[in-house]
ModelCIF file with pLDDT and N, C-alpha, C, O atoms, coordinates in Angstrom:
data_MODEL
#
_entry.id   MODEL 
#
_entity.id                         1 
_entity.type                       polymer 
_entity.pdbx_number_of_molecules   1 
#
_entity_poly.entity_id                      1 
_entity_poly.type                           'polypeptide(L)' 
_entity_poly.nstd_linkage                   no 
_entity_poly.nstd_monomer                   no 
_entity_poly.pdbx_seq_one_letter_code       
;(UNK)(UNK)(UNK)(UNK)(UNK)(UNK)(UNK)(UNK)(UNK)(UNK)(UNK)(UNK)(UNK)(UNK)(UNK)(UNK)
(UNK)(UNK)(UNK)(UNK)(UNK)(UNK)(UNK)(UNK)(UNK)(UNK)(UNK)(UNK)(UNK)(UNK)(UNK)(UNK)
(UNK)(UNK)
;
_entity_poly.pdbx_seq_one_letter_code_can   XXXXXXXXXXXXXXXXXXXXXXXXXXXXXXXXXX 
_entity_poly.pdbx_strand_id                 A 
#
loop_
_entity_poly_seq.entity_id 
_entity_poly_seq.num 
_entity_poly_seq.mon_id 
_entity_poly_seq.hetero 
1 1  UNK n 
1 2  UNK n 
1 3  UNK n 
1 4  UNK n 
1 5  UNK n 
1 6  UNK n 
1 7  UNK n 
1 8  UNK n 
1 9  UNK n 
1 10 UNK n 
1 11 UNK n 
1 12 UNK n 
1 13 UNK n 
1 14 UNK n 
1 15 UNK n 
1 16 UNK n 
1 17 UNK n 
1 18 UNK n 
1 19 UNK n 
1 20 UNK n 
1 21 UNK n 
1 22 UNK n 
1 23 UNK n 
1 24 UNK n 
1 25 UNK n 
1 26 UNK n 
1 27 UNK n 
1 28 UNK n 
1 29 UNK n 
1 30 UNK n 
1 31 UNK n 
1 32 UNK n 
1 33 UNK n 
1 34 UNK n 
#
_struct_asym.id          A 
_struct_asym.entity_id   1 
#
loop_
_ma_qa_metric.id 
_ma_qa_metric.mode 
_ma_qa_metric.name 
_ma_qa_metric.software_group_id 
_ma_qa_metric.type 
1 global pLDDT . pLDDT 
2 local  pLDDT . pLDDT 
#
_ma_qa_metric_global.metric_id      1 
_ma_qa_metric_global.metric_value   91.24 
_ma_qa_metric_global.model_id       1 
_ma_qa_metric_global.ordinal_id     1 
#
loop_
_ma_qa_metric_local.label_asym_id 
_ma_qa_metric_local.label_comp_id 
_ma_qa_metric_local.label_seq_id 
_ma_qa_metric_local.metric_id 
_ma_qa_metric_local.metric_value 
_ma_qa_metric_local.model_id 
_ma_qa_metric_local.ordinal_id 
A UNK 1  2 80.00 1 1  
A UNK 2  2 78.00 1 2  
A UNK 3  2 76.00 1 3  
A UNK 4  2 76.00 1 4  
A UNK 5  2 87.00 1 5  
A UNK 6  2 91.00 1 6  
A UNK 7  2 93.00 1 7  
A UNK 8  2 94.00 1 8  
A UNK 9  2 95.00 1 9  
A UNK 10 2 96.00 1 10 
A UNK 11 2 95.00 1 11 
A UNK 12 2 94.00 1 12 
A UNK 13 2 96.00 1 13 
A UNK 14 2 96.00 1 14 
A UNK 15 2 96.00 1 15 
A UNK 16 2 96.00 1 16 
A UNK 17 2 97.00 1 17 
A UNK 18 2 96.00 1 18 
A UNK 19 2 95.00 1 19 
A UNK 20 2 96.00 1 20 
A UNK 21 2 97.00 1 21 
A UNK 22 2 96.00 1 22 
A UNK 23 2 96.00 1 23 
A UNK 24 2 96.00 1 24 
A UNK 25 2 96.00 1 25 
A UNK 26 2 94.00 1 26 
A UNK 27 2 89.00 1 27 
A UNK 28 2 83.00 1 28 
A UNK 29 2 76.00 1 29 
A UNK 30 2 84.00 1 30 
A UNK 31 2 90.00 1 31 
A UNK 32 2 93.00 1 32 
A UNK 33 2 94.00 1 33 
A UNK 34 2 95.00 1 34 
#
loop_
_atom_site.group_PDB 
_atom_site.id 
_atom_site.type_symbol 
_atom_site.label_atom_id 
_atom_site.label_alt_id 
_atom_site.label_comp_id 
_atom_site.label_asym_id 
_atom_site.label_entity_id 
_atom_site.label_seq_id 
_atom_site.pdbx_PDB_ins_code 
_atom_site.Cartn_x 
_atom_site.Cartn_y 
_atom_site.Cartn_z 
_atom_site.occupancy 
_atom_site.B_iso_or_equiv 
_atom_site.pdbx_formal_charge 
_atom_site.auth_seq_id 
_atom_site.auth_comp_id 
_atom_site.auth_asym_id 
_atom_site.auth_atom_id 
_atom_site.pdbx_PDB_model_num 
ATOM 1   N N  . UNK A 1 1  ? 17.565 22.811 4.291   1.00 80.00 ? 1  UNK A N  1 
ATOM 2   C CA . UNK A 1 1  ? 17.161 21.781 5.243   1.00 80.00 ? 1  UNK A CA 1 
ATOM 3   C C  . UNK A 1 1  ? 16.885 22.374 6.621   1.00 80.00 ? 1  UNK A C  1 
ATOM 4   O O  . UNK A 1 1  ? 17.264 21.678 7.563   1.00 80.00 ? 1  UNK A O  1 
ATOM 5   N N  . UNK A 1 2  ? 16.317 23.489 6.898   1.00 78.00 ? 2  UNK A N  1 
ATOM 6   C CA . UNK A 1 2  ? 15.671 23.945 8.129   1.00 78.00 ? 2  UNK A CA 1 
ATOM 7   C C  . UNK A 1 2  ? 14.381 24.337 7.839   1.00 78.00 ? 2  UNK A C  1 
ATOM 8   O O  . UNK A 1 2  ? 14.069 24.766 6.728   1.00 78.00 ? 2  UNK A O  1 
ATOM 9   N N  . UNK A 1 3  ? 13.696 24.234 8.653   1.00 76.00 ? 3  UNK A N  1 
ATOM 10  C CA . UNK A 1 3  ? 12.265 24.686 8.681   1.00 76.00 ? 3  UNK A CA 1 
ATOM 11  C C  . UNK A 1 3  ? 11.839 25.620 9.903   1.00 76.00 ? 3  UNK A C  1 
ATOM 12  O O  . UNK A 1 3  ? 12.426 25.637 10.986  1.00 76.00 ? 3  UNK A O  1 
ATOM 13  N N  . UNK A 1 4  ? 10.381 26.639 9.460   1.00 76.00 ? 4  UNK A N  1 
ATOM 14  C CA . UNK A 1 4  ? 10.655 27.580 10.577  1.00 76.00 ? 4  UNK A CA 1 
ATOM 15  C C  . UNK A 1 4  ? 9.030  27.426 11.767  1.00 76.00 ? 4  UNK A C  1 
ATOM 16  O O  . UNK A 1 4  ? 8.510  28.293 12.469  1.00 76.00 ? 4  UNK A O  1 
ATOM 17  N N  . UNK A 1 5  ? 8.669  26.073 11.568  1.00 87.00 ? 5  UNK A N  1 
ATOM 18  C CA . UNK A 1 5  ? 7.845  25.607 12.165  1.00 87.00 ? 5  UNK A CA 1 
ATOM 19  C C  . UNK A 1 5  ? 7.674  23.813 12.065  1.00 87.00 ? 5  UNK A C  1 
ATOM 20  O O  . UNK A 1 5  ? 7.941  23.137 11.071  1.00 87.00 ? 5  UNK A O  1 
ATOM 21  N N  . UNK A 1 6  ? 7.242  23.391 13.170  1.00 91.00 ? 6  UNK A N  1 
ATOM 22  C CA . UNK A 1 6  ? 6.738  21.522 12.887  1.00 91.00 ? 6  UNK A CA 1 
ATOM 23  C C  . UNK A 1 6  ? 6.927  21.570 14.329  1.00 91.00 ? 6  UNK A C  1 
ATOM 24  O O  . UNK A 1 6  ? 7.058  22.561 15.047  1.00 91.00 ? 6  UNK A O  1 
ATOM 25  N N  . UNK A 1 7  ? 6.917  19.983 14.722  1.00 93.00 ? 7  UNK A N  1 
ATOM 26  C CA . UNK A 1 7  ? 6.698  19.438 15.461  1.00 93.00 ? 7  UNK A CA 1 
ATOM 27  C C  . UNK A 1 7  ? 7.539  18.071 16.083  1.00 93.00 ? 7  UNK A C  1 
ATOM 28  O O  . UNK A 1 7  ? 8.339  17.375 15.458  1.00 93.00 ? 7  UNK A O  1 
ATOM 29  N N  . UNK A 1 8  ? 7.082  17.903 17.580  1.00 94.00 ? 8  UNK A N  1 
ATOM 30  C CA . UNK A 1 8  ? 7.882  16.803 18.153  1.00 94.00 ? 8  UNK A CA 1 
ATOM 31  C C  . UNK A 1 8  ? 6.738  15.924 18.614  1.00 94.00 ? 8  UNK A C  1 
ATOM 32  O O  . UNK A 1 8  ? 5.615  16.205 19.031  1.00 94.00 ? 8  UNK A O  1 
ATOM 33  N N  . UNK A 1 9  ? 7.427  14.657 18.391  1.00 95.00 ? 9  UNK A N  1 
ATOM 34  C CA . UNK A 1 9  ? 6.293  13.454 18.974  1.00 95.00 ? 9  UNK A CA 1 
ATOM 35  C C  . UNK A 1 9  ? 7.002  11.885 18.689  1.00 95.00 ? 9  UNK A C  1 
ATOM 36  O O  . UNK A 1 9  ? 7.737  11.400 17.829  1.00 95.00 ? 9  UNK A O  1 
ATOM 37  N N  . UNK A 1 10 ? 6.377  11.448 19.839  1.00 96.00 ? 10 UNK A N  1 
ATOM 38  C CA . UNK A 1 10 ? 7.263  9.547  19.741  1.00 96.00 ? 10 UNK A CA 1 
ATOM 39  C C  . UNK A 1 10 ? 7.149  9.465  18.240  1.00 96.00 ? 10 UNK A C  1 
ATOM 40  O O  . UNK A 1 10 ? 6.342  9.804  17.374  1.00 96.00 ? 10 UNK A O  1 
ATOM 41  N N  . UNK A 1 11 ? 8.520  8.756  18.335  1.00 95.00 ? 11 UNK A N  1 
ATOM 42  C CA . UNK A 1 11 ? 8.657  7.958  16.694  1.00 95.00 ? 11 UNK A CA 1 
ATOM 43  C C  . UNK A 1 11 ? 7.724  6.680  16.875  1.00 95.00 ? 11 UNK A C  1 
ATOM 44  O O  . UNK A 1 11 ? 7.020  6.504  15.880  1.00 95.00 ? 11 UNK A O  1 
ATOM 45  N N  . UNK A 1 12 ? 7.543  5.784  17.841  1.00 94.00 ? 12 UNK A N  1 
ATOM 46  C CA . UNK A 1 12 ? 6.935  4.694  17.428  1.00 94.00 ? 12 UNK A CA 1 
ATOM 47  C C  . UNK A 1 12 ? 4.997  5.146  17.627  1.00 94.00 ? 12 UNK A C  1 
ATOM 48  O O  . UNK A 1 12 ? 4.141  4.308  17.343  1.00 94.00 ? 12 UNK A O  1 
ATOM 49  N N  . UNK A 1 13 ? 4.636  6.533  18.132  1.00 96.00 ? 13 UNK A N  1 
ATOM 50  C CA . UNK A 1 13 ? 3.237  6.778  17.572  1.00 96.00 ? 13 UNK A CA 1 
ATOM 51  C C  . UNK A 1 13 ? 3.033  6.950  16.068  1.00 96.00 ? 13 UNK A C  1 
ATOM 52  O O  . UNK A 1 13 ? 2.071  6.571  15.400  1.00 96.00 ? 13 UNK A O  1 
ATOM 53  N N  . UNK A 1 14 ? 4.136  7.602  15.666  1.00 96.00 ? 14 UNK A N  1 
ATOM 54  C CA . UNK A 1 14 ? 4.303  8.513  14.318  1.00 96.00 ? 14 UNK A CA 1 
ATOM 55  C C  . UNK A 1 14 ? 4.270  7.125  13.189  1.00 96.00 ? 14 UNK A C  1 
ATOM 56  O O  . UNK A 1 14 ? 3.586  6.985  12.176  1.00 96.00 ? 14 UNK A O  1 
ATOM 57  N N  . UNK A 1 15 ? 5.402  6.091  13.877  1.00 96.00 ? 15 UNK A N  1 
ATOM 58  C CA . UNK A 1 15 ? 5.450  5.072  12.940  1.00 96.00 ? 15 UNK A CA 1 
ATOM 59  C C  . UNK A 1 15 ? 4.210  3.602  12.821  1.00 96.00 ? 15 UNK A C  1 
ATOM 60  O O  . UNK A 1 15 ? 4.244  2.506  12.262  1.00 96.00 ? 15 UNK A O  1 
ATOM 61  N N  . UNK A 1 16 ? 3.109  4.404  13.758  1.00 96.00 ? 16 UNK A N  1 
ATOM 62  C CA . UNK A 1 16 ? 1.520  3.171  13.974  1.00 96.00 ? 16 UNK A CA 1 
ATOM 63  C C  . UNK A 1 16 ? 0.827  4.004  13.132  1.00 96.00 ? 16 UNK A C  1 
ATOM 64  O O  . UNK A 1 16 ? 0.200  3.383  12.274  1.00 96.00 ? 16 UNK A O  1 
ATOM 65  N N  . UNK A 1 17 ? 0.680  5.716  13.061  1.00 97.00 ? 17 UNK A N  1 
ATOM 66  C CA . UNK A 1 17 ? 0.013  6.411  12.310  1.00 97.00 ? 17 UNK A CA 1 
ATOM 67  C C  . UNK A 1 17 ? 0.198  5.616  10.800  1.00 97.00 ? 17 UNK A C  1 
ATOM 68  O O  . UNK A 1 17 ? -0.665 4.859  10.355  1.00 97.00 ? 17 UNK A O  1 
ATOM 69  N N  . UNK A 1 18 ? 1.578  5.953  10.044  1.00 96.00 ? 18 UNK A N  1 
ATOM 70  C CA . UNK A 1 18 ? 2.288  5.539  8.940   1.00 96.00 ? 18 UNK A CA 1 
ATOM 71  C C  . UNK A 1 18 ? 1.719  4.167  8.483   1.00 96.00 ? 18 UNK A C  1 
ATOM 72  O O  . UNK A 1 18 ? 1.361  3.872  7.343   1.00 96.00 ? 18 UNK A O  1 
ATOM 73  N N  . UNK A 1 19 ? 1.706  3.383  9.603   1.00 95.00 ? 19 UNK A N  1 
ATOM 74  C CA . UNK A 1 19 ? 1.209  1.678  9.088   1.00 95.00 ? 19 UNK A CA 1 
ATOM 75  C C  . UNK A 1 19 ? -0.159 1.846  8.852   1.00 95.00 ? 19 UNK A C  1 
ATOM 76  O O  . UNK A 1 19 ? -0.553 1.524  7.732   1.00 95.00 ? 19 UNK A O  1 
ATOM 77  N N  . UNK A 1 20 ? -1.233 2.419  9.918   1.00 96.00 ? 20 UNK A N  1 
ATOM 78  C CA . UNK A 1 20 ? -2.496 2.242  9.348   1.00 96.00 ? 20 UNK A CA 1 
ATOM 79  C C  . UNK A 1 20 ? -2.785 2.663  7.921   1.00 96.00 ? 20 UNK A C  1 
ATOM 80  O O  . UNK A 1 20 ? -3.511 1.995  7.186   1.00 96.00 ? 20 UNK A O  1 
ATOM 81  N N  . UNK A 1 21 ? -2.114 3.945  7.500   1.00 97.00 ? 21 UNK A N  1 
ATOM 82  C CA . UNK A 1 21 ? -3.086 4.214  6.099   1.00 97.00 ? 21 UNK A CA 1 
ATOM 83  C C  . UNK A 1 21 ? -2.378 3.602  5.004   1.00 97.00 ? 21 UNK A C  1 
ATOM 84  O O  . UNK A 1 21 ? -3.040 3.155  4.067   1.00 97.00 ? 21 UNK A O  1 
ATOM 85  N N  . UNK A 1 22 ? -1.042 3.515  4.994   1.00 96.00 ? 22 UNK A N  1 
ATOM 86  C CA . UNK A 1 22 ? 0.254  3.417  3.789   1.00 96.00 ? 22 UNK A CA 1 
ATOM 87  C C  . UNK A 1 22 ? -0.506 2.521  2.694   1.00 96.00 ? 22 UNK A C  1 
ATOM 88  O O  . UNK A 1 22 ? -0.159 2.730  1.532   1.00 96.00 ? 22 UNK A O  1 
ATOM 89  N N  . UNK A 1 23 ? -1.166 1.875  2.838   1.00 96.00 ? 23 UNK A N  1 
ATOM 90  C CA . UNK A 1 23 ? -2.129 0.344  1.860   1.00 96.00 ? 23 UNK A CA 1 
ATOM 91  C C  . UNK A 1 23 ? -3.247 1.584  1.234   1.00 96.00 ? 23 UNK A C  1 
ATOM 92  O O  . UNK A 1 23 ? -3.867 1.110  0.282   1.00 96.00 ? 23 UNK A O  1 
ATOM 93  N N  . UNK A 1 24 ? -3.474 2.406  1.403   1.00 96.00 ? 24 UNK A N  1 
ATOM 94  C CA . UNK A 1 24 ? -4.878 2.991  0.789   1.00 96.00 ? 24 UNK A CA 1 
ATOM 95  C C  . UNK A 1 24 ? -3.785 4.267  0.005   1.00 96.00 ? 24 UNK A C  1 
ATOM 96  O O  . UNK A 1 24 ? -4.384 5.307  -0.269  1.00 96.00 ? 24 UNK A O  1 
ATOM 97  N N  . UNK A 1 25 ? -2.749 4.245  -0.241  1.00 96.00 ? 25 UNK A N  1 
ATOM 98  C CA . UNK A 1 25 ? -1.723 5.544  -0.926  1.00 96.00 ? 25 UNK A CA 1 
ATOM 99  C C  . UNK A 1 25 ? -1.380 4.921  -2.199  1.00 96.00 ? 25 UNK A C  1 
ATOM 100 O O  . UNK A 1 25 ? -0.776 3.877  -2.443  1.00 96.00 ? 25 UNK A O  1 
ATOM 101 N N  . UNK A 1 26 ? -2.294 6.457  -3.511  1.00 94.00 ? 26 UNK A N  1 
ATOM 102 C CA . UNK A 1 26 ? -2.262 5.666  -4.604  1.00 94.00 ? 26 UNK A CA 1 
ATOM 103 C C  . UNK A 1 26 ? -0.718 5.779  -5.326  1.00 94.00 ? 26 UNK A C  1 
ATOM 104 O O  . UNK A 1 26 ? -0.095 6.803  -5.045  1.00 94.00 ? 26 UNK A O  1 
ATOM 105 N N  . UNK A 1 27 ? -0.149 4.935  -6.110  1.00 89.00 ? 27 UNK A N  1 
ATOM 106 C CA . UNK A 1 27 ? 0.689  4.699  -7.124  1.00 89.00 ? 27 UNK A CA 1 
ATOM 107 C C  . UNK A 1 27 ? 0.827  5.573  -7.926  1.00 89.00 ? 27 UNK A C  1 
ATOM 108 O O  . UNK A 1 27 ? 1.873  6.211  -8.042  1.00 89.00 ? 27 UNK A O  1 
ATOM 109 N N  . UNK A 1 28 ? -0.221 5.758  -8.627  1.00 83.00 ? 28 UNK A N  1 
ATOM 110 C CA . UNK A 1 28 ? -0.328 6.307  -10.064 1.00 83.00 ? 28 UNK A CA 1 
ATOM 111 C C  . UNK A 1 28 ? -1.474 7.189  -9.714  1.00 83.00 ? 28 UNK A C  1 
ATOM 112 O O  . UNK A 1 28 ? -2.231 6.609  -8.935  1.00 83.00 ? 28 UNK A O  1 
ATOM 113 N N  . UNK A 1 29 ? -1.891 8.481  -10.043 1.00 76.00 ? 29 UNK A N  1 
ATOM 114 C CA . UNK A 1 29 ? -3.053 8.928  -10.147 1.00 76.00 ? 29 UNK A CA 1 
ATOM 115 C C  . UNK A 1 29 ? -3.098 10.009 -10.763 1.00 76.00 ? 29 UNK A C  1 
ATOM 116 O O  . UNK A 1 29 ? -2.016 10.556 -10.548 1.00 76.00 ? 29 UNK A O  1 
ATOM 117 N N  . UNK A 1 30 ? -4.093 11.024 -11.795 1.00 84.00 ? 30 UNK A N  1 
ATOM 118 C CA . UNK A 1 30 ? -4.075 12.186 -12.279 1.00 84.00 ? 30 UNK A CA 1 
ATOM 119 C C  . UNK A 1 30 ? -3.832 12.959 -10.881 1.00 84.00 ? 30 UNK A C  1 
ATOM 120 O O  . UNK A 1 30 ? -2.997 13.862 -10.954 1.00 84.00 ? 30 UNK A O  1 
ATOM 121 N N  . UNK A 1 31 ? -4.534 12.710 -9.400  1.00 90.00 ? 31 UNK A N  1 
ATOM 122 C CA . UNK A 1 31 ? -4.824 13.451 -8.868  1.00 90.00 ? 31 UNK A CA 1 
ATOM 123 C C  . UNK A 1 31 ? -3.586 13.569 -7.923  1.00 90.00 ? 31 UNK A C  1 
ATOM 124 O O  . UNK A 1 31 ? -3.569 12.718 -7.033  1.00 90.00 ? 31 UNK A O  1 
ATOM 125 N N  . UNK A 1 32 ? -2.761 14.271 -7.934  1.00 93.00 ? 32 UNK A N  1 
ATOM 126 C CA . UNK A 1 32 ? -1.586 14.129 -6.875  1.00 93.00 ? 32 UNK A CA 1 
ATOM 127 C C  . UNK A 1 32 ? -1.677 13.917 -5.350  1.00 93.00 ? 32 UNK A C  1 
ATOM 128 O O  . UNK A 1 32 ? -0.950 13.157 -4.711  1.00 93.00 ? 32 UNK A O  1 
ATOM 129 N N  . UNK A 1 33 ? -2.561 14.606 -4.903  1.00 94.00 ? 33 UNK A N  1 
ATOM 130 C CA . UNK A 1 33 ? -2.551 14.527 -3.406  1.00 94.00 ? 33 UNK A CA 1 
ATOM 131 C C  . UNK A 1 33 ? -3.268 13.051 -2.926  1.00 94.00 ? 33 UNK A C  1 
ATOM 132 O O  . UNK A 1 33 ? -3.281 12.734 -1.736  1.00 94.00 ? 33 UNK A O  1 
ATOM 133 N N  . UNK A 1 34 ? -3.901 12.131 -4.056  1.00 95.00 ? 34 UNK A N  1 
ATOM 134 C CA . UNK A 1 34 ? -3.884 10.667 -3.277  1.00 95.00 ? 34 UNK A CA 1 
ATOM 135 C C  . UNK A 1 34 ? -2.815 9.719  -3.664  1.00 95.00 ? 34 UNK A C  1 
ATOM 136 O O  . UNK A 1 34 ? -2.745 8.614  -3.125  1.00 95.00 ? 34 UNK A O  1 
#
C-alpha cells in the first residue's frame, strides 16, 4: 500500500470528475478497459 508516484488535488473536483462519466462505465464487457 505505497506508491512511488501520483498525485494531490481537491476531493470535491476529483468527486465532479467521478459523477460526470460513472453512467457511460460498462458492467460486463469482453473488453476490460471499458
Amino acid at each position: 500500500l505505497s506508491g512511488d508516484r501520483g498525485f494531490e488535488i481537491a476531493s470535491d473536483v476529483l468527486k465532479d470528475m467521478i459523477g460526470k462519466v460513472s453512467h457511460s462505465i460498462a458492467e460486463n464487457d469482453s473488453r476490460p478497459s471499458l
